[in-house]
Protein backbone atom coordinates (compact mmCIF):
# COMPACT_ATOMS: atom_id res chain seq x y z
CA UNK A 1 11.17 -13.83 10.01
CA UNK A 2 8.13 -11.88 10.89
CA UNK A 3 4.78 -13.20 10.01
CA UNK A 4 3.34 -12.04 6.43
CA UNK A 5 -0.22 -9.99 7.42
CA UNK A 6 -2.87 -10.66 5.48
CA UNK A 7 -2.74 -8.02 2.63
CA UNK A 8 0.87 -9.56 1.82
CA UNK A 9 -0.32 -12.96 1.81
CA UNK A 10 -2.57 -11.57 -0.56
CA UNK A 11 -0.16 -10.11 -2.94
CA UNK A 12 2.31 -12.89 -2.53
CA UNK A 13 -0.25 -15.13 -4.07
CA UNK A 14 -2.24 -12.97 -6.17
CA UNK A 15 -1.57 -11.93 -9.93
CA UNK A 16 -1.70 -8.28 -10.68
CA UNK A 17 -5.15 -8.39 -11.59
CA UNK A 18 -6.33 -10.41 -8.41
CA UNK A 19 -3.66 -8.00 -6.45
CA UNK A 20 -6.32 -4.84 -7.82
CA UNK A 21 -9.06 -6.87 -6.90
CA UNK A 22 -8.03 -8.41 -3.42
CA UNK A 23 -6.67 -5.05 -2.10
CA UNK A 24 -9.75 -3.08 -3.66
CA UNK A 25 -11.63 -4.37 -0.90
CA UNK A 26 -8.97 -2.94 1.97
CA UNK A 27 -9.43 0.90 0.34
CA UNK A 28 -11.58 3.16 -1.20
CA UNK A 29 -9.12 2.74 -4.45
CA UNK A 30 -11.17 0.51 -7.37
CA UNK A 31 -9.03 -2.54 -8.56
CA UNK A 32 -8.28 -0.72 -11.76
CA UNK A 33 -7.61 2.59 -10.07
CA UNK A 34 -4.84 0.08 -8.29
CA UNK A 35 -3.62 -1.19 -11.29
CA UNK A 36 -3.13 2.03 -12.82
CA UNK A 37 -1.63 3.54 -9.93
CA UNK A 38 0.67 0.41 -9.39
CA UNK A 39 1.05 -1.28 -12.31
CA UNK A 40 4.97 -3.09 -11.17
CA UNK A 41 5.77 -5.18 -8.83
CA UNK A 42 8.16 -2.77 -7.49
CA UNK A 43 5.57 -0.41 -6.70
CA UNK A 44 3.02 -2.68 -4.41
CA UNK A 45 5.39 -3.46 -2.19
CA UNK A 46 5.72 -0.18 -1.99
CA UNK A 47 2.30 0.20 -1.32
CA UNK A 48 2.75 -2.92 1.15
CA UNK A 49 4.93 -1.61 3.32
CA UNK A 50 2.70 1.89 3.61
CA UNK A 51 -0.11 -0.41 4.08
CA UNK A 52 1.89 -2.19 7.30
CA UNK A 53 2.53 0.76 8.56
CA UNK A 54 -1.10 2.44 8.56
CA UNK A 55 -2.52 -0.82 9.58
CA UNK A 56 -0.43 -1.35 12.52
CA UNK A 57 -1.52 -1.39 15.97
CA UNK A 58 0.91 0.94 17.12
CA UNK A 59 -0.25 4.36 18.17
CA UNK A 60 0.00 7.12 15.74
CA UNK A 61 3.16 8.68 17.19
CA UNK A 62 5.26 5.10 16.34
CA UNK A 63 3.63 4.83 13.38
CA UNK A 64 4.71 8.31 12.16
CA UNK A 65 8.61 7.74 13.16
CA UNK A 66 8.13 4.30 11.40
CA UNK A 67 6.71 6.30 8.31
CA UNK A 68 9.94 8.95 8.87
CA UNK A 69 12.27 5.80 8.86
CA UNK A 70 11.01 4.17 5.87
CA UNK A 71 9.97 7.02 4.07
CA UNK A 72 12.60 5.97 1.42
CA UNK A 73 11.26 2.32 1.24
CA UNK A 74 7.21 3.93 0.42
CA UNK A 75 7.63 7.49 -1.00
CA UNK A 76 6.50 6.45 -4.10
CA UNK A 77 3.02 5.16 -2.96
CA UNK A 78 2.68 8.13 -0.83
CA UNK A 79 2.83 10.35 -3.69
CA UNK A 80 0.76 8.74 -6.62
CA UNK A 81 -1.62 8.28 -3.19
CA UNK A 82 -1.66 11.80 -2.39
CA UNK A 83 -2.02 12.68 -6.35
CA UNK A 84 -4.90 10.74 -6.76
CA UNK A 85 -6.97 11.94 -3.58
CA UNK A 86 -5.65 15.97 -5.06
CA UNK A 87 -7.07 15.26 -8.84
CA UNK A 88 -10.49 13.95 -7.19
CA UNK A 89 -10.85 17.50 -4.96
């Protein structure tokens, strides 16, 4: 089993509320903004496993067929991402 990063020891651990708070400080998202944009379970793992992704040390080409292949697995944080950075333009 591959080792959790940081950011999902985080959430493993972390109420919703703490979950806002803790991953705040990883983005320019305010813990509420994350709350609101999250507010299940469901959706940050979601937000996770686009987190993994970004984060990774792989170059940008692996990390955009890794996007491609789990596209499925983090489309939903991808979109209410991309909504939120379009309604503050």
């Amino acid at each position: 089993m591959p080792k959790k990063s940081n950011v999902g020891i985080l959430a493993s651990a972390a109420t919703k509320e703490e979950f806002g708070d803790k991953l705040s400080s990883y983005t320019s998202l305010t813990s509420k903004e994350l709350e609101d944009l999250f507010p299940v379970k469901s959706d940050r793992e979601e937000l996770l496993e686009l987190i993994k992704i970004v984060n990774s040390s792989a170059d940008e080409n692996a990390k955009k067929a890794e996007l491609v292949g789990k596209i499925g697995k983090v489309s939903g944080a991808v979109l209410k991402i991309g909504k939120k950075f379009v309604s503050g333009l």
